[in-house]
Structures are given as C-alpha cells and as structure tokens.
Protein backbone atom coordinates (compact mmCIF):
# COMPACT_ATOMS: atom_id res chain seq x y z
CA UNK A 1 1.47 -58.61 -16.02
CA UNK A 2 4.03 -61.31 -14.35
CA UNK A 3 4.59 -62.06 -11.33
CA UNK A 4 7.85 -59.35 -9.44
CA UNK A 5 11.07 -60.73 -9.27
CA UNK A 6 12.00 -58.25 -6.35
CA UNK A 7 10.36 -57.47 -3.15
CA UNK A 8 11.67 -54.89 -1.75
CA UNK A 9 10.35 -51.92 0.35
CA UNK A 10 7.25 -53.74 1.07
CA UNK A 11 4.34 -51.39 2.73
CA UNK A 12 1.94 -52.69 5.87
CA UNK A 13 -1.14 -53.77 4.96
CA UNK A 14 -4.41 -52.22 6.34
CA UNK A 15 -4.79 -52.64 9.97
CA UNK A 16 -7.22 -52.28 12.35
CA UNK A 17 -4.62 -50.51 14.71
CA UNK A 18 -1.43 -48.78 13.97
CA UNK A 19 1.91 -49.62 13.75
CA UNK A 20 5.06 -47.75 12.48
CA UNK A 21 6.04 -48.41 8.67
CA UNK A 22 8.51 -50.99 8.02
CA UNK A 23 12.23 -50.33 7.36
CA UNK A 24 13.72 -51.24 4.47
CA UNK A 25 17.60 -51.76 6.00
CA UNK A 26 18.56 -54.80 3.60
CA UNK A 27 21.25 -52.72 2.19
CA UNK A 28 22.55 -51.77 5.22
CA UNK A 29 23.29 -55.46 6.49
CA UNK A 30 26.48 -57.19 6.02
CA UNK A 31 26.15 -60.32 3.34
CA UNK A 32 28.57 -62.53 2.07
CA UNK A 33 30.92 -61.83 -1.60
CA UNK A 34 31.56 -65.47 -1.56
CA UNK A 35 28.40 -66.95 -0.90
CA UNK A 36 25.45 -64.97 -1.75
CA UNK A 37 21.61 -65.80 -1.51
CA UNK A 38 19.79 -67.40 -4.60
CA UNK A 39 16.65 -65.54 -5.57
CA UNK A 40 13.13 -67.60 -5.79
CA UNK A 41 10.26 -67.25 -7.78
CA UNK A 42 6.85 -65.65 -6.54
CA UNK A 43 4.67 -68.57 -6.91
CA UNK A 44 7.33 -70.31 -4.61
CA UNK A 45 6.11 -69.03 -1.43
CA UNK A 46 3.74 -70.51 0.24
CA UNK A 47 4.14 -70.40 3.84
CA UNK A 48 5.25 -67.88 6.51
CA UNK A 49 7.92 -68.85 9.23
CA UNK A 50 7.54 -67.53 12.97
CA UNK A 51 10.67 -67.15 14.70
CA UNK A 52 13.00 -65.72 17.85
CA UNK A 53 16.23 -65.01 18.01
CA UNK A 54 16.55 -66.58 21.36
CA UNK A 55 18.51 -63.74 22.94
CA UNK A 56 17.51 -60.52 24.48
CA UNK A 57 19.30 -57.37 23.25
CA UNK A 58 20.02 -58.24 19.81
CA UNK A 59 19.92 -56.52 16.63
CA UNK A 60 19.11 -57.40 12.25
CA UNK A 61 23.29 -55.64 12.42
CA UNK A 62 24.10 -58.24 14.79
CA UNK A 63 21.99 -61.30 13.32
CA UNK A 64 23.76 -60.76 9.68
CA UNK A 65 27.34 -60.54 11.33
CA UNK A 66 26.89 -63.53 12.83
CA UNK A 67 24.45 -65.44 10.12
CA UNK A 68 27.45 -64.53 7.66
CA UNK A 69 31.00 -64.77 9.96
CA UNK A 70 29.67 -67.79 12.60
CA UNK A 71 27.21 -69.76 10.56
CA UNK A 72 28.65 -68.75 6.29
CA UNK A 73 25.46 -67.69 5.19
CA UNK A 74 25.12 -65.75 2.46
CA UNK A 75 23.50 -63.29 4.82
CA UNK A 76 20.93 -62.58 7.79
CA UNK A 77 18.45 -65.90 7.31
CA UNK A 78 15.13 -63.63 8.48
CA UNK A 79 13.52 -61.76 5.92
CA UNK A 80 11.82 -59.91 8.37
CA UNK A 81 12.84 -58.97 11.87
CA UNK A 82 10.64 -57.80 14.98
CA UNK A 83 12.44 -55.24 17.42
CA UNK A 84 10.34 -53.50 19.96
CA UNK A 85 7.46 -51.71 18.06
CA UNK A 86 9.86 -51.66 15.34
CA UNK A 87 9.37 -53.85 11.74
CA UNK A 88 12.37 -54.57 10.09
CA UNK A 89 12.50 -55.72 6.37
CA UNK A 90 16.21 -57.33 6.22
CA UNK A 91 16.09 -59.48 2.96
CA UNK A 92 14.44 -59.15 -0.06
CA UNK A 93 10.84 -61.30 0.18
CA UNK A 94 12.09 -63.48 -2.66
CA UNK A 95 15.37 -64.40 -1.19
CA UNK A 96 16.54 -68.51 -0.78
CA UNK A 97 17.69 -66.75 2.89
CA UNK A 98 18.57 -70.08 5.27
CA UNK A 99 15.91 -70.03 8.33
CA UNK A 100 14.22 -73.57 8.46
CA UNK A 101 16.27 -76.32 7.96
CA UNK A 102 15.00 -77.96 4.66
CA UNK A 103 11.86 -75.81 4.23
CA UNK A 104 13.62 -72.90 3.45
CA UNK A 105 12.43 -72.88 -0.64
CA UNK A 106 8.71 -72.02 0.30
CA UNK A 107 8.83 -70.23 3.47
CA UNK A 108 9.11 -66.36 4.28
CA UNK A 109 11.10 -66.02 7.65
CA UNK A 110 10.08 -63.76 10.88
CA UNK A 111 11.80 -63.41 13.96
CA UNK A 112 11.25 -61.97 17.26
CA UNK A 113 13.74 -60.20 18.27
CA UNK A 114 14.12 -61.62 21.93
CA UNK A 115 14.35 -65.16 23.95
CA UNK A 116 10.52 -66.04 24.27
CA UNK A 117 10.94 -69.25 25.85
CA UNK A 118 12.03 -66.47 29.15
CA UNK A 119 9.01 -64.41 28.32
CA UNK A 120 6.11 -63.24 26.79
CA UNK A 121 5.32 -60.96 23.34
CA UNK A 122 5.14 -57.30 24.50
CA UNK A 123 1.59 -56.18 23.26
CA UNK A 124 3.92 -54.02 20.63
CA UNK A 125 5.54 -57.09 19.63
CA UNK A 126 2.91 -59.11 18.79
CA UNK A 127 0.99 -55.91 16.64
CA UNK A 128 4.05 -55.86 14.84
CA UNK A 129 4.30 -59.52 14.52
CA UNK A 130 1.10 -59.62 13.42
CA UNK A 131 1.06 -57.13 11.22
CA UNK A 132 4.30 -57.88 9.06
CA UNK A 133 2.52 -61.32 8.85
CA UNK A 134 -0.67 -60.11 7.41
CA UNK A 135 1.40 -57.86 5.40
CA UNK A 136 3.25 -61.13 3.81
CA UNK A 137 -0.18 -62.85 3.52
CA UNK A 138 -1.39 -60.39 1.37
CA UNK A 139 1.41 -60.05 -0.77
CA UNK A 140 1.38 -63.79 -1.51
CA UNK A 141 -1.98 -64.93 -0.74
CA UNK A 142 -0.60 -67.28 2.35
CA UNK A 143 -3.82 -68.95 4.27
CA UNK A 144 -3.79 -68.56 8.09
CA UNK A 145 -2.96 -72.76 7.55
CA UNK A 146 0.46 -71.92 6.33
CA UNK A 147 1.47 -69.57 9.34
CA UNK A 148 3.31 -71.87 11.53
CA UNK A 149 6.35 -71.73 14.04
CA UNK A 150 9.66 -72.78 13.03
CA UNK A 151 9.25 -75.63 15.48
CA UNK A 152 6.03 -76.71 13.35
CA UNK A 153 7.79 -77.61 10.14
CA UNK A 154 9.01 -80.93 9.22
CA UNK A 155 12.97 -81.97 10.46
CA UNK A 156 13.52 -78.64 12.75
CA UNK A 157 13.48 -80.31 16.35
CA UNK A 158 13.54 -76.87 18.25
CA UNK A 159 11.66 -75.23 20.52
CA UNK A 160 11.79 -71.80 18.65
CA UNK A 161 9.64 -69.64 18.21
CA UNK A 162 8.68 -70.58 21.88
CA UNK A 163 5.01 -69.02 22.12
CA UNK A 164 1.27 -70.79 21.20
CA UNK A 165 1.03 -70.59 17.35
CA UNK A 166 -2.57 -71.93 17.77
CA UNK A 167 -2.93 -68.40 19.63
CA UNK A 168 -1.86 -66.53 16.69
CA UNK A 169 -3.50 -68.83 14.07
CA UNK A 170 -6.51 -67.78 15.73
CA UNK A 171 -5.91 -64.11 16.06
CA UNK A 172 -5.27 -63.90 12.80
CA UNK A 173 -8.70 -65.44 11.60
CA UNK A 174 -10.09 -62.55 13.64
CA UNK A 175 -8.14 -60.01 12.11
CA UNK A 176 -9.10 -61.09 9.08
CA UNK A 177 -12.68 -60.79 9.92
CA UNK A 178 -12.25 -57.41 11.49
CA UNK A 179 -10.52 -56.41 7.80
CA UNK A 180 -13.72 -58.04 6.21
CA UNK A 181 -15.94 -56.05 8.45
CA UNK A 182 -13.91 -52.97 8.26
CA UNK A 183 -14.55 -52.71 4.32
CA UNK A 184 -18.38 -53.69 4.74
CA UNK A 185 -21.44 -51.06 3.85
CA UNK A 186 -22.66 -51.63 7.51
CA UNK A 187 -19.29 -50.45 8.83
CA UNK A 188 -19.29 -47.38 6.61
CA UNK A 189 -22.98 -46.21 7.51
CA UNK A 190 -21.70 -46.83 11.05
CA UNK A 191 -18.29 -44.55 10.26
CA UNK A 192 -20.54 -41.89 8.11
CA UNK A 193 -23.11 -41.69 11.50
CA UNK A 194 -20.09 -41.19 13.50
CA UNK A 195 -18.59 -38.26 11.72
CA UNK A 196 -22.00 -36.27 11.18
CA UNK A 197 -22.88 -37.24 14.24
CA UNK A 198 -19.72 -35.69 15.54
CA UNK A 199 -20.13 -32.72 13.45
CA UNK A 200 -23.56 -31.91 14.41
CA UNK A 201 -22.31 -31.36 17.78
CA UNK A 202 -19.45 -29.58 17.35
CA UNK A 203 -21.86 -26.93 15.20
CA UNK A 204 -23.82 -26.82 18.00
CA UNK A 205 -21.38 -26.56 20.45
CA UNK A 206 -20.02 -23.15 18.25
CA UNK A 207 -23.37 -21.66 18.64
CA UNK A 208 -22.18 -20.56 22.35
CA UNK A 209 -20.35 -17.81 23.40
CA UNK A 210 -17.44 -19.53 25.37
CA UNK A 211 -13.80 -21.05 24.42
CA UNK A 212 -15.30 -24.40 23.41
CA UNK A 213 -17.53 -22.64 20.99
CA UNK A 214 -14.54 -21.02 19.32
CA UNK A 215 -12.82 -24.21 19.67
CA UNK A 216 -15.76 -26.02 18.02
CA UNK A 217 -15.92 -23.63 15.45
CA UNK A 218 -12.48 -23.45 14.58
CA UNK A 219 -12.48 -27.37 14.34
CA UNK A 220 -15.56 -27.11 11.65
CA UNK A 221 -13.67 -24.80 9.55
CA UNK A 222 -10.63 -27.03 9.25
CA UNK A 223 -12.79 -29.38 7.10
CA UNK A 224 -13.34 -26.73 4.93
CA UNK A 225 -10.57 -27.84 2.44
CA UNK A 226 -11.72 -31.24 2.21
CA UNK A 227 -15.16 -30.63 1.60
CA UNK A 228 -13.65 -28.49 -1.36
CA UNK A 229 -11.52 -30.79 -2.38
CA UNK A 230 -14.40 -33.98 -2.27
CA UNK A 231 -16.77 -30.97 -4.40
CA UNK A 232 -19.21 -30.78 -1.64
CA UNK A 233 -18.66 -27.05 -0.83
C-alpha cells in the first residue's frame, strides 16, 4: 500500500492527558481561484514548524483572509492552528501552504494563536500544541530533532514563535517516554491492580446497609455489560 496523497481529518494521537479532537475547518477557509496551493508528496515531510500569529484575538477565518487578500497566498500558510484549548486542522497535511520562507517543501506548519513574545503558553495551549505535534510526528515519523521554531530554520530572521523550543524539544522526549511506558506490561499490571483493586472495595463497600453501599453496588453492576461483552460473565 502507497503512501496517501490527502491528509485530511487527521485524529490525535494517544495522549497521556486529554485534549478536545481536532477540527477539520479547511473547507470552511477562504483560498485563492487564482493562485491555489500545490500538493506534496508524503515522503516530503520531514520537519514540523512552530509558530504564532503574533496578535492576540485572532482567528484560522481571519489568518486565510488576510494570507489570501494582504499577502496572495493561495490560502491560510498554517496547516494547523492553536486557539485556546482548541486544535484547528486548516490545510490539508500535504499542502505546499507558504509558512517558512524557503523551507516551506519539507515542513508541516503550527501556529499559536496569540503574540507570545507578550506572554506565555496557557497550560491549554501548550497540551494542544503539543499534542497536534505528536499527532504530526506520528503520522510522518518526524524525530523530536526536526521540531523546531520558525525562527530556527535557515533564512527566516524572526523572532517567531517567541517561546524556548529547547523546552518543548525536551517535553516532548518525555512524552514520548511516558507513551513508551504507557504501552509497557509493567504499566498494565499496574492499571489491572488498580481496577481490581478498586473493585474489591467497592464490593465491599456494598456489603453495608447505607447509601454508599447501594451506591457501590449500583456502580459494580454497571460493569456488568462489559464483562459480557469481554466473555468473562
């Protein structure tokens, strides 16, 4: 089976925390008739871009009006696009979208929606940063190496994406080791204790007489279609 020619839709990869599921609103931004975005190939990506949109208040709507009308793109240049606790997919993965100046063939583009050389990431921010990067990692295979700020790549003198990409180099290493733990057999004895553990006391709680022994009770019996389903009632 080849490589896809579309990316589209794209779903979060497994996280050790939870984020909400990334929109899809590529259709929904304006692009240009005249000018439209080439279309790469998978193997072509190789590196992930960080960026911000160095103003507070904006919106993916707002980016592609003026990407298209201000700058004539052939449409918003992120392919991805951080708002709150929000992940926006705005361009297809494969799309030759313009984001880095001359590095623009390889890259996948994120942006921050917000002026971080004012501020900090919001702790939502960054888990959603983080996560649509692992996300594009995955997808492409991308080595923490290749995650670098918009400021990082060759001929872009800017100071965008205006926060410590050594930070997030590194918290990405141990994300990856918490996924890599996460999947281990000593994490799933440790999971399996936990929920007979938990059970055990819950039955034992229901052997009383009181609200939390109905409550306990009630709680076991929910399982009850799961353990069907799984064949172990």
């Amino acid at each position: 089976m080849g490589n896809p020619t579309t990316l589209r839709a794209i779903q979060l990869v497994q996280l050790p925390y939870s984020v909400k599921p990334i929109l899809d609103i590529t259709d929904s931004l304006l692009t240009s008739s005249t000018n439209p975005y080439k279309m790469r190939r998978f193997e072509d990506i190789t590196h992930i871009s960080v960026h911000h949109s160095a103003v507070e208040g904006g919106t993916p709507e707002g980016y592609a009006r003026a990407h298209v009308n201000t700058n004539g793109w052939g449409g918003i240049g992120y392919h991805i696009v951080i708002k709150g606790d929000q992940i926006y997919q705005t361009n297809d993965l494969l799309t030759f979208s313009y984001h880095t100046s001359s590095n623009n063939a390889y890259t996948v583009g994120i942006s921050v929606s917000g002026d971080l050389s004012k501020r900090n990431l919001t702790s939502q921010e960054r888990e959603c940063l983080y996560a649509a990067i692992m996300t594009v990692r995955s997808i492409f295979n991308i080595p923490v190496e290749n995650v670098m700020g918009h400021n990082e790549y060759p001929n872009n003198n800017t100071a965008c994406p205006c926060i410590s990409m050594n930070q997030v180099r590194a918290d990405l290493k141990d994300l990856d080791m918490k996924l890599k733990y996460m999947g281990s057999s000593e994490s799933k004895r440790k999971n399996a204790y936990a929920i007979a553990n938990q059970i055990l006391y819950m039955y034992n709680m229901a052997q009383g007489s009181d609200g939390n022994a109905e409550w306990a009770l009630n709680k076991i019996i929910q399982l009850e279609p799961k353990m069907k389903e799984l064949g172990l009632l």
